[in-house]
N, C-alpha and C. Protein backbone atom coordinates (compact mmCIF):
# COMPACT_ATOMS: atom_id res chain seq x y z
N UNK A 1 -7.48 20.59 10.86
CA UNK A 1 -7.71 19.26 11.40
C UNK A 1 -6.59 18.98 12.42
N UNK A 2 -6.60 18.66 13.90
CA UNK A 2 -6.33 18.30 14.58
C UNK A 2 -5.39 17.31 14.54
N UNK A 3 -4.22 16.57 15.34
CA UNK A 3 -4.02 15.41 15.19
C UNK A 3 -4.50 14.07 15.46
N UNK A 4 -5.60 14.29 15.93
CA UNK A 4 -6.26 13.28 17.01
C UNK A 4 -7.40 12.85 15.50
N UNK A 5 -7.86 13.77 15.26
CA UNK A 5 -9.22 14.07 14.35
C UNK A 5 -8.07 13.20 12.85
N UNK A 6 -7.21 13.35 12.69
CA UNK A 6 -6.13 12.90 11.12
C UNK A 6 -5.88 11.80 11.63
N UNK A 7 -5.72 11.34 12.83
CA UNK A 7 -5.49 10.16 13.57
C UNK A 7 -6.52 8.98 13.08
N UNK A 8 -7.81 9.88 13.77
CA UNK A 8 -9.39 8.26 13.39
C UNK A 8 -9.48 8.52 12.08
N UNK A 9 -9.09 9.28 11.39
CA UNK A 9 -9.53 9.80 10.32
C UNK A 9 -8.49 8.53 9.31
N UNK A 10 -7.47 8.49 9.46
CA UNK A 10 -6.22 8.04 8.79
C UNK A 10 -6.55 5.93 9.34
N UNK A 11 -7.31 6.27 10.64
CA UNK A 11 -7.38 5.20 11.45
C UNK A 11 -8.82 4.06 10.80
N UNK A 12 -9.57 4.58 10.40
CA UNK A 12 -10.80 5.02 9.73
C UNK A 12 -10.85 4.04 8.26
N UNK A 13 -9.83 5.19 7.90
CA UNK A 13 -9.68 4.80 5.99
C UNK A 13 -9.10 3.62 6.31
N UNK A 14 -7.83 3.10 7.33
CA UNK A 14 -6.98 1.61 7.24
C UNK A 14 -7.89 0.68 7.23
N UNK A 15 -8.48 0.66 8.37
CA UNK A 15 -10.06 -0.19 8.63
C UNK A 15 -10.80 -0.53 7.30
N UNK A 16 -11.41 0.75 6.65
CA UNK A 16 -12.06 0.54 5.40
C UNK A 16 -11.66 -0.51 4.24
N UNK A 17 -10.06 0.68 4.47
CA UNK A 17 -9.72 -0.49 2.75
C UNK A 17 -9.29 -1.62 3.05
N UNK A 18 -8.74 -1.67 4.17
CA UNK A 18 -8.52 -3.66 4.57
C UNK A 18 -9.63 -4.58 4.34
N UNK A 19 -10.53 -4.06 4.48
CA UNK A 19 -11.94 -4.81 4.18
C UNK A 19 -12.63 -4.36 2.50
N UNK A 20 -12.04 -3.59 2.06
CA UNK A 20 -12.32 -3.49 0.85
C UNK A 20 -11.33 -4.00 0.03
N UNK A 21 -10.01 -3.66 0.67
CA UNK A 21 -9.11 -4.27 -0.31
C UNK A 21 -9.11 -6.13 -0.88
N UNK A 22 -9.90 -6.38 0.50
CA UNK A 22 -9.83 -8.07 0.32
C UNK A 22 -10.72 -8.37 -0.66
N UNK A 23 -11.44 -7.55 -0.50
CA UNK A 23 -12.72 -7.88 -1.99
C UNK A 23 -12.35 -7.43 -3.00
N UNK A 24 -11.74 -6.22 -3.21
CA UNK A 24 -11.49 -5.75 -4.48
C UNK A 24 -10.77 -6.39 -5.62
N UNK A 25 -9.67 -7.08 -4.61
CA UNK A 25 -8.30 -7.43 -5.57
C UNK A 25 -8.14 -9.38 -4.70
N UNK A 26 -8.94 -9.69 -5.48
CA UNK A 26 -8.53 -11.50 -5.26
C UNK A 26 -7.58 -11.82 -4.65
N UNK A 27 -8.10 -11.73 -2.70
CA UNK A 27 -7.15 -11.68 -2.40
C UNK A 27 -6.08 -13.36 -2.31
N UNK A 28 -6.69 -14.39 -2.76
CA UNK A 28 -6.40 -15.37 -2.90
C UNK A 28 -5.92 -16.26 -3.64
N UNK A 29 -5.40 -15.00 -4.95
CA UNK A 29 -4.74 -14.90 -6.10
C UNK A 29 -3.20 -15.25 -6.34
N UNK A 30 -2.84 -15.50 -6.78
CA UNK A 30 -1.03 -15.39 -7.09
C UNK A 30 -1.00 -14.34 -7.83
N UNK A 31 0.52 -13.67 -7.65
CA UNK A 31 0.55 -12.52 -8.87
C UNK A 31 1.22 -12.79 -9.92
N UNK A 32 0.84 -12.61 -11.26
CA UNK A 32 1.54 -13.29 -12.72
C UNK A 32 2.61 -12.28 -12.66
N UNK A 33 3.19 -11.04 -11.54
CA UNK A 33 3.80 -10.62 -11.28
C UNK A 33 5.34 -10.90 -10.43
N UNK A 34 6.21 -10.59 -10.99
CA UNK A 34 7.60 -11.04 -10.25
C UNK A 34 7.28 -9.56 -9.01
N UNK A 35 7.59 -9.25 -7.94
CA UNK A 35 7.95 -8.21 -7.26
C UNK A 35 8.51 -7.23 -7.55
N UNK A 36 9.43 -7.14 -8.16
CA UNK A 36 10.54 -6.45 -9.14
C UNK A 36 9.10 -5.60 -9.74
N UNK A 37 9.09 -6.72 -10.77
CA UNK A 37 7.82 -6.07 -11.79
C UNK A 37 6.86 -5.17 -11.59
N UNK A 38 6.25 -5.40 -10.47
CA UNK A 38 4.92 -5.31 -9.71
C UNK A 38 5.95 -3.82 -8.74
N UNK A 39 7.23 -3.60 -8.79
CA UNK A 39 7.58 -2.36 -7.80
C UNK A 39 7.66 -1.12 -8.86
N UNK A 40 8.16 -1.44 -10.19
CA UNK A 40 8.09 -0.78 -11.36
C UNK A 40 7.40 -0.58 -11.68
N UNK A 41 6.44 -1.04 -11.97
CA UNK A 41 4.82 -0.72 -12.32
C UNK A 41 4.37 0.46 -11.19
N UNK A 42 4.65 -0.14 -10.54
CA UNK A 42 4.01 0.93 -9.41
C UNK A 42 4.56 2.67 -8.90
N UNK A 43 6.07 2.37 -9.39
CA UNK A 43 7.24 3.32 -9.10
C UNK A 43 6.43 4.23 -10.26
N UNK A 44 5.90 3.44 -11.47
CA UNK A 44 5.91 4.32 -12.91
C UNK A 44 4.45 5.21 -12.76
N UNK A 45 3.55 4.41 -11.57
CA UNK A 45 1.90 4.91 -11.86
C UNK A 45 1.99 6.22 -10.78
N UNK A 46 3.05 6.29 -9.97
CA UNK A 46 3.10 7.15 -8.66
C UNK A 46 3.52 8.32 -9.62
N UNK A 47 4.79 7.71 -10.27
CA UNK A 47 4.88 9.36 -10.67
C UNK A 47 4.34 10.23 -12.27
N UNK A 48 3.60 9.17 -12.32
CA UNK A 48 2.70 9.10 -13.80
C UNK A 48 1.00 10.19 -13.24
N UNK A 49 1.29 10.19 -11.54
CA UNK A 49 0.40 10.52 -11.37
C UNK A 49 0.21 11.91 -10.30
N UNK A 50 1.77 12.37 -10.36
CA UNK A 50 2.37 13.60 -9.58
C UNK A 50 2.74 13.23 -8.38
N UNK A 51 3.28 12.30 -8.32
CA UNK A 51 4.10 12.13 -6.84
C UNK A 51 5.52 12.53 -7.27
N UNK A 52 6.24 13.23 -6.56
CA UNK A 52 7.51 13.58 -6.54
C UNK A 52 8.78 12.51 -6.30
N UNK A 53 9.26 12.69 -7.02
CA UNK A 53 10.71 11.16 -7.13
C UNK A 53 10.56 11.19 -5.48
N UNK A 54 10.93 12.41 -4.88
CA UNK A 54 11.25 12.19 -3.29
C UNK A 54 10.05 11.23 -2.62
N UNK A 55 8.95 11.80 -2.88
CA UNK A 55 8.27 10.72 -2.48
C UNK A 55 7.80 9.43 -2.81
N UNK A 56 8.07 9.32 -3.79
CA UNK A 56 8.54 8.16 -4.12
C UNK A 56 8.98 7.28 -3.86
N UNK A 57 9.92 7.58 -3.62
CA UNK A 57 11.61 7.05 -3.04
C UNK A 57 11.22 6.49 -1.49
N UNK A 58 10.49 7.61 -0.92
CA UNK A 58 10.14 7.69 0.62
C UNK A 58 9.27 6.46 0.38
N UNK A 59 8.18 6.58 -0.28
CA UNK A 59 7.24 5.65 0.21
C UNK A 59 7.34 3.92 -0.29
N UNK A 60 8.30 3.96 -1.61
CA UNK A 60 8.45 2.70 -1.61
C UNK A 60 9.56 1.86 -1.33
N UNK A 61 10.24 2.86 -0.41
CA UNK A 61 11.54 2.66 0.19
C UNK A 61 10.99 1.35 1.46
N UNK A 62 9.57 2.20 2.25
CA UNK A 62 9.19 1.84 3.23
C UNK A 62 8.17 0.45 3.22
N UNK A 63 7.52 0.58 1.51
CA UNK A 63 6.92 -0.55 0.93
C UNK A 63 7.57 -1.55 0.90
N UNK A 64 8.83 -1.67 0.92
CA UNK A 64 9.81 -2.92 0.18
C UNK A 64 10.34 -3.17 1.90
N UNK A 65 10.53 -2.51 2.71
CA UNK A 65 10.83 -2.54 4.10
C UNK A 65 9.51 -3.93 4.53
N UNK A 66 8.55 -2.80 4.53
CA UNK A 66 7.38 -4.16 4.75
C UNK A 66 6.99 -5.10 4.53
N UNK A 67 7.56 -5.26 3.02
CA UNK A 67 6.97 -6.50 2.58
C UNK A 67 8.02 -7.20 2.60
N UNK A 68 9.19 -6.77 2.67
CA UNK A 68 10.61 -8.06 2.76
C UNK A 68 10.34 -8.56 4.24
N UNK A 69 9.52 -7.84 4.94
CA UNK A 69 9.45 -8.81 6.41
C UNK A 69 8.50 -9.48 6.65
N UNK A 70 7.58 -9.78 5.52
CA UNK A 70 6.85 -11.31 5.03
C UNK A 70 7.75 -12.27 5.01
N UNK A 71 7.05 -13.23 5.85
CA UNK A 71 8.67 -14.52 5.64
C UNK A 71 7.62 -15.11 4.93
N UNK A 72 8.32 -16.21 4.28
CA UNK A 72 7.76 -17.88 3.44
C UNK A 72 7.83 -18.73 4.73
N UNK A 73 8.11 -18.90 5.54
CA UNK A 73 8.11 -19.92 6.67
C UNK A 73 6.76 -19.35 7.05
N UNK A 74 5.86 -18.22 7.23
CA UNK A 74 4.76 -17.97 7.61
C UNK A 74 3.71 -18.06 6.61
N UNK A 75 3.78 -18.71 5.00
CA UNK A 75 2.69 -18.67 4.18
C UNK A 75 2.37 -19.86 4.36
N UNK A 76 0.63 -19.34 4.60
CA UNK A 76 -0.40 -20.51 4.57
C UNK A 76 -0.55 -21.39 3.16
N UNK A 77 -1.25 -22.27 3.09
CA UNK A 77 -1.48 -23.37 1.74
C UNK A 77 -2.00 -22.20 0.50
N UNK A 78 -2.43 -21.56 0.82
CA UNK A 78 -2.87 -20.84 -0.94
C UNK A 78 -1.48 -19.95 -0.85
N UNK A 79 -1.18 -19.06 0.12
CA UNK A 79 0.10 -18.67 0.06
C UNK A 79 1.62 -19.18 -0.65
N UNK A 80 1.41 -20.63 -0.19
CA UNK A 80 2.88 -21.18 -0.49
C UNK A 80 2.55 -21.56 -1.83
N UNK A 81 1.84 -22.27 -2.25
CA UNK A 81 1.14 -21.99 -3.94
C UNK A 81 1.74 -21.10 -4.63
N UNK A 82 1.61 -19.60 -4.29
CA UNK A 82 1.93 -18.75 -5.38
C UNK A 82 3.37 -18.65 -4.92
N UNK A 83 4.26 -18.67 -3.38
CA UNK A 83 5.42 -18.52 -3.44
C UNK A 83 5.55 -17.19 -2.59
N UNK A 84 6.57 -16.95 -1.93
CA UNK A 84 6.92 -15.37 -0.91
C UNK A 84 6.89 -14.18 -2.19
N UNK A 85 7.55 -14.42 -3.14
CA UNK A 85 7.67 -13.62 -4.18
C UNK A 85 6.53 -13.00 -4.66
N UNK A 86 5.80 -13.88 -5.37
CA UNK A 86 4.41 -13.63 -5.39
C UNK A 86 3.48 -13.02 -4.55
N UNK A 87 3.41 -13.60 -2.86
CA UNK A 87 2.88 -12.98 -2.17
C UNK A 87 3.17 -11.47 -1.92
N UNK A 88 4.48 -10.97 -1.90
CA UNK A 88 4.88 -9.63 -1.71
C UNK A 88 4.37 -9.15 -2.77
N UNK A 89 4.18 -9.23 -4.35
CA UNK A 89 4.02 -8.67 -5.28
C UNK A 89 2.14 -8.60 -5.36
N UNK A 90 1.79 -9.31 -4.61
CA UNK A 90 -0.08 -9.59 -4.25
C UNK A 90 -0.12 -7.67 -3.64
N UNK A 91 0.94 -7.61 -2.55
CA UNK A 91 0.28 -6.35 -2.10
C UNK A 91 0.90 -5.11 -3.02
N UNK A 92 1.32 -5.08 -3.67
CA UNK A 92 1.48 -3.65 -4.66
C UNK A 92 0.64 -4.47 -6.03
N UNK A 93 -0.10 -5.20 -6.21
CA UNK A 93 -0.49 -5.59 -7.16
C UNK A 93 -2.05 -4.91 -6.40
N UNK A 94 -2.47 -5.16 -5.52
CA UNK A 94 -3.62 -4.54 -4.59
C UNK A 94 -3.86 -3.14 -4.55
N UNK A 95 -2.28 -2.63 -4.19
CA UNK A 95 -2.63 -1.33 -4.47
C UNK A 95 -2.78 -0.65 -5.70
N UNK A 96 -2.09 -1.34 -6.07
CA UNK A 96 -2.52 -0.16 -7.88
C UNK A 96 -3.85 -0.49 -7.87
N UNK A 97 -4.63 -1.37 -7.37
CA UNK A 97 -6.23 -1.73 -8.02
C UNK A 97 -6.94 -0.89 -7.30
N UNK A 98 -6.36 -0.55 -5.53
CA UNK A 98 -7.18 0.47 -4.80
C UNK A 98 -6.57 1.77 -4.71
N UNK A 99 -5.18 2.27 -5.26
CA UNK A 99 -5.03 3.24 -5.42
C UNK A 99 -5.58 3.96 -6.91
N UNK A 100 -5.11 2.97 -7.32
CA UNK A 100 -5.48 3.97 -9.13
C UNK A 100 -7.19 3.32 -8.86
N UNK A 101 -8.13 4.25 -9.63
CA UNK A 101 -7.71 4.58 -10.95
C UNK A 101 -7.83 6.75 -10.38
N UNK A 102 -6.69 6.46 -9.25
CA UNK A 102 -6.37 8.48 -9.35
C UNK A 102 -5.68 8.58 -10.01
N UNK A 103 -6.02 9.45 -11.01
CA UNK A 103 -5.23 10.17 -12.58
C UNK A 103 -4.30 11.81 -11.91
N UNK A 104 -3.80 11.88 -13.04
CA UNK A 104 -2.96 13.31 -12.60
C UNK A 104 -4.35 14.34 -13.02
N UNK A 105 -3.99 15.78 -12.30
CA UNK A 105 -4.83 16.36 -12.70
C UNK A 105 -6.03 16.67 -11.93
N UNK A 106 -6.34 15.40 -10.95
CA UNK A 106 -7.53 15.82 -10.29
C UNK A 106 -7.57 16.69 -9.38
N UNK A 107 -8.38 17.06 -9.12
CA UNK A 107 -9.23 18.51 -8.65
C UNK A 107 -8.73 18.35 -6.86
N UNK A 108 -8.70 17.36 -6.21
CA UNK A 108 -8.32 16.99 -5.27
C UNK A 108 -6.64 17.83 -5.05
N UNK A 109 -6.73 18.29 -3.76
CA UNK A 109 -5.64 18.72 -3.27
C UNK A 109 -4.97 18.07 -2.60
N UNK A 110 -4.27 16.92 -3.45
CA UNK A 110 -3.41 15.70 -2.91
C UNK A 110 -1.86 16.16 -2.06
N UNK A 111 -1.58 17.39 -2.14
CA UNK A 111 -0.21 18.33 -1.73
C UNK A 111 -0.54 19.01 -0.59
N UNK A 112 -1.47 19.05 -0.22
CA UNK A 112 -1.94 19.78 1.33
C UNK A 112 -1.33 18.67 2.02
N UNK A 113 0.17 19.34 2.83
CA UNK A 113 0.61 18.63 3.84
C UNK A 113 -0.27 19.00 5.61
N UNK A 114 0.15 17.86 5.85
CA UNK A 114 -0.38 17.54 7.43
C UNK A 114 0.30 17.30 8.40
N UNK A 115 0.32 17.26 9.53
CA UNK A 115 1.01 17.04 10.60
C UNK A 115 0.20 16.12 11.00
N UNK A 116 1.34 14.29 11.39
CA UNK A 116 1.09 13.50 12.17
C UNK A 116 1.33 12.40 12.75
N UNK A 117 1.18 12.04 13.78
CA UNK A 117 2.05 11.40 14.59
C UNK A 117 3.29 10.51 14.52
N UNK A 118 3.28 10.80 13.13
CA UNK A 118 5.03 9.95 12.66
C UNK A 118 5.04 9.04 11.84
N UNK A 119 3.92 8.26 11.16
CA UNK A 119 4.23 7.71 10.65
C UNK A 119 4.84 7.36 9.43
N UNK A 120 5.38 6.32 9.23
CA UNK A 120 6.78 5.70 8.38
C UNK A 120 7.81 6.79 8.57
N UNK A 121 7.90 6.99 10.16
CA UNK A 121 9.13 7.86 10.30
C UNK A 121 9.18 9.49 9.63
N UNK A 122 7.81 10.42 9.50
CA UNK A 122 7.45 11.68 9.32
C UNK A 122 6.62 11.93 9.98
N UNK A 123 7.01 13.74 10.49
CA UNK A 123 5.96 13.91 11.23
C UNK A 123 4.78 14.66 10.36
N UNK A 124 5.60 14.90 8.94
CA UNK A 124 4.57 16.06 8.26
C UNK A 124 4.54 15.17 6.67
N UNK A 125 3.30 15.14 6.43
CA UNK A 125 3.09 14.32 5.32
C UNK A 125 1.98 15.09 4.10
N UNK A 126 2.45 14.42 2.80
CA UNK A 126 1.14 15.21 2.27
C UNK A 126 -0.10 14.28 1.68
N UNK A 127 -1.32 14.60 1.68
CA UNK A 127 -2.58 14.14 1.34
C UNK A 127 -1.87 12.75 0.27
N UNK A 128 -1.29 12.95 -0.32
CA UNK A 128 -0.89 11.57 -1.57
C UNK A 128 -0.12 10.78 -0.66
N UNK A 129 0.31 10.87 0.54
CA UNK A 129 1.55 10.01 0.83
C UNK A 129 0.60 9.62 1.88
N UNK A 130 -0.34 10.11 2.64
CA UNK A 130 -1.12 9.50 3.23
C UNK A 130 -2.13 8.35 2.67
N UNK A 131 -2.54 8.99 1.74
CA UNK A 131 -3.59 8.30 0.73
C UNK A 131 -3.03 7.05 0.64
N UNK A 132 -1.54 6.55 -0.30
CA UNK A 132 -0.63 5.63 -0.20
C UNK A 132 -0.74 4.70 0.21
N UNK A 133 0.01 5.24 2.34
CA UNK A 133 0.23 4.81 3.08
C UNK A 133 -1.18 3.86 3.97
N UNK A 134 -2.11 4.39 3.67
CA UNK A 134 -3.53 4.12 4.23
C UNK A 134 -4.12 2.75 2.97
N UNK A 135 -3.69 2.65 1.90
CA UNK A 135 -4.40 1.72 1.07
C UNK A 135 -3.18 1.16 1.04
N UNK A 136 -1.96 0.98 0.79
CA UNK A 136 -0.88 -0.36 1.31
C UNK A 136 -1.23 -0.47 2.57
N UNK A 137 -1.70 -0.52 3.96
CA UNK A 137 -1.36 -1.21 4.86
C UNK A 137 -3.15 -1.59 4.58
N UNK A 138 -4.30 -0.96 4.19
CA UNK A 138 -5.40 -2.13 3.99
C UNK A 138 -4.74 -3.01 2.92
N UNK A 139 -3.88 -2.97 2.40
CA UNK A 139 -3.43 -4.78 1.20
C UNK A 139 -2.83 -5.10 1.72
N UNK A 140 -1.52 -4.51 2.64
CA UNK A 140 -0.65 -5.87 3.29
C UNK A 140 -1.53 -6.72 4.65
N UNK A 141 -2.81 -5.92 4.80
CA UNK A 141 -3.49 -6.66 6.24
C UNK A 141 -4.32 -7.67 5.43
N UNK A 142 -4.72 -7.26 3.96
CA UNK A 142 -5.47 -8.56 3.01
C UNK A 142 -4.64 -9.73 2.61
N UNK A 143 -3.12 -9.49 2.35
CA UNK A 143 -2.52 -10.25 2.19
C UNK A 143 -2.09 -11.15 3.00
N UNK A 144 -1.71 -10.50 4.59
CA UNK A 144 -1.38 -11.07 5.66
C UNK A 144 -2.81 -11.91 6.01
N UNK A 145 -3.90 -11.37 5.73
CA UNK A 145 -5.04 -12.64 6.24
C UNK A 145 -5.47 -13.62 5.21
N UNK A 146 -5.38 -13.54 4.17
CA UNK A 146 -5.26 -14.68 3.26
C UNK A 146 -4.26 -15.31 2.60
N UNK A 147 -2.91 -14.60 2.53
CA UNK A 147 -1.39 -15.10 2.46
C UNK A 147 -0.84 -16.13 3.44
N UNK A 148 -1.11 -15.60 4.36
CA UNK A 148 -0.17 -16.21 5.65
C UNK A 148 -0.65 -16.61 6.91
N UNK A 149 -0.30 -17.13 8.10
CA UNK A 149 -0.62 -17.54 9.03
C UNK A 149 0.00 -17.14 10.45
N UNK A 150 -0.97 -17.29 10.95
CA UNK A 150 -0.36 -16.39 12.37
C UNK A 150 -0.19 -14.97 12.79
């Protein structure tokens, strides 16, 4: 696969789950989740599910990057309701609902790395860190359109 072809492809899935993610996981919800909570939970299902501490580390290094640059001066009325806290914890509360339910074990060759165009600062990534990366940014675009404003 090409980079162009991993490109619409990667370009593709964002599109999808942003529009799935908003349905899947209420997006208009508060989370009974502190952030904290909701990063642990999530730290525990990644590697509960063969992601490597390193990537780990990598990807929710870059999760907590993103979502600390949600301001509260930008949450709309259901937003300010649940609070900035809450809202950040809405999008890893999203993804565990559209990442899991992938178990360890599956048949899927989630370790076939790829080459591509850089994103979160790599040029070579593997099938799980893409997977990830592609269903957090469809929840932070669900969160950002029913969280916040502007």
């Amino acid at each position: 696969m090409n980079r162009i072809q991993l490109g619409i492809m990667f370009a593709s899935l964002t599109l999808f789950l942003a529009q799935t993610s908003s349905t899947g996981y209420g997006a208009g919800q508060c989370s009974a989740k502190s952030y904290r909570e909701a990063r642990s939970a999530m730290t525990g299902r990644l590697l509960a599910t063969g992601y490597s501490k390193a990537q780990v580390g990598f990807l929710m290094r870059n999760a907590d990057r993103m979502t600390s640059a949600l301001r509260s001066d930008k949450l709309n009325g259901s937003g300010r309701a649940c609070g900035i806290h809450s809202a950040r914890a809405h999008v890893l509360g999203c993804l565990d609902k559209q990442l899991f339910p992938l178990r360890s074990g599956s048949s899927a060759s989630l370790d076939d790395e790829k080459q591509t165009p850089g994103f979160w600062g790599k040029k070579r990534l593997r099938v799980r860190e893409l997977l990830f990366i592609g269903q957090f940014h469809g929840c932070l675009g669900a969160a950002k359109e029913y969280l916040f404003r502007g």
